[in-house]
Protein backbone atom coordinates (compact mmCIF):
# COMPACT_ATOMS: atom_id res chain seq x y z
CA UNK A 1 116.86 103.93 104.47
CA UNK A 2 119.57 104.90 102.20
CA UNK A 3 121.47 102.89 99.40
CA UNK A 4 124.64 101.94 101.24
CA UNK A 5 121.85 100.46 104.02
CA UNK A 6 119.64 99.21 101.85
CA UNK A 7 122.47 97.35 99.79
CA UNK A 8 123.83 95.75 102.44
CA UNK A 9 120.30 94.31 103.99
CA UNK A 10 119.85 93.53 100.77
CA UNK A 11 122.72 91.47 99.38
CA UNK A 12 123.11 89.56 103.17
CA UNK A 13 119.64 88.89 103.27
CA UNK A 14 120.22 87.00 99.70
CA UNK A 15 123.46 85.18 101.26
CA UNK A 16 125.11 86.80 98.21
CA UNK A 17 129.03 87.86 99.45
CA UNK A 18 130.25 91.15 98.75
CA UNK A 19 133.01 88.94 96.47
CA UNK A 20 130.29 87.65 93.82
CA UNK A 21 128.56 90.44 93.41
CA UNK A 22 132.07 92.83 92.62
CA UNK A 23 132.91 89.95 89.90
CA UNK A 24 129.53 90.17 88.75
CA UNK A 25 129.64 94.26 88.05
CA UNK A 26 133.23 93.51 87.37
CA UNK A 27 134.68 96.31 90.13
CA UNK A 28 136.84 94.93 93.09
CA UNK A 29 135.51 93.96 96.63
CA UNK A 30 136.84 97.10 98.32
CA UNK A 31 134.38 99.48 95.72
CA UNK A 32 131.35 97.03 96.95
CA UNK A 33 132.75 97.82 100.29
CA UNK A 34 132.96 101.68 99.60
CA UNK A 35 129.13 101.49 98.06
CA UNK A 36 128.42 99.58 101.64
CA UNK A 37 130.22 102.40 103.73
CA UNK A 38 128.67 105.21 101.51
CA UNK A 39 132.07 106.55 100.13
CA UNK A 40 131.06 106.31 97.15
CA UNK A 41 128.14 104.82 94.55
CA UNK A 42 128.10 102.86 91.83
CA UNK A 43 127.02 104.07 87.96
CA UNK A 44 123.64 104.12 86.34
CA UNK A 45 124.62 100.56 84.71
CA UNK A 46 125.76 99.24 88.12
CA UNK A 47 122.16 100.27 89.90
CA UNK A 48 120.61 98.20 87.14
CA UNK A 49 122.77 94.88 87.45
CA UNK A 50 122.79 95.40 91.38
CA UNK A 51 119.31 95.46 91.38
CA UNK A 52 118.49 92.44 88.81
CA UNK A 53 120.93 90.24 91.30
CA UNK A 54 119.44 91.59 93.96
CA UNK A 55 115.63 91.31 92.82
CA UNK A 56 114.33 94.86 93.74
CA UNK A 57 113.31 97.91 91.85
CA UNK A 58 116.05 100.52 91.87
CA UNK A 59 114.01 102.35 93.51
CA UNK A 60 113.59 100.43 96.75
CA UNK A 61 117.75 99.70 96.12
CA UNK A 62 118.20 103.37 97.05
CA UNK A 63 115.50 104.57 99.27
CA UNK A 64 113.18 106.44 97.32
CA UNK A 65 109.78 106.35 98.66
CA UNK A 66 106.78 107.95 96.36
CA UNK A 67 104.30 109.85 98.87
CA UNK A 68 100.90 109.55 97.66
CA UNK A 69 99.53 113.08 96.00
């Protein structure tokens, strides 16, 4: 899965509305919308708080999988 996927499943699967979480990274609603929709993704400092609120690694926020060696 990919960030905007991932962030969504994420932040409904926490009950957390799109609304708390913009106040929280202080951006508006529509730029949580446009990290939902993929048009566009938030900083480095934005991963970080998105994924403390959201209680994964920022790695499993945006999709990245580590294949074994």
């Amino acid at each position: 899965m990919d960030f905007c996927t991932n962030m969504r499943r994420l932040r409904k699967a926490k009950h957390i509305s799109q609304s708390v979480i913009a106040e929280k990274l202080n951006v508006s609603q529509r730029t949580i919308s446009h990290y939902e929709n993929g048009t566009c993704q938030p900083s480095i400092e934005g991963l970080i708080k998105l994924s403390d609120m959201l209680e994964v690694s920022i790695d499993e926020l945006v999709g990245h999988v580590v294949e074994p060696k």
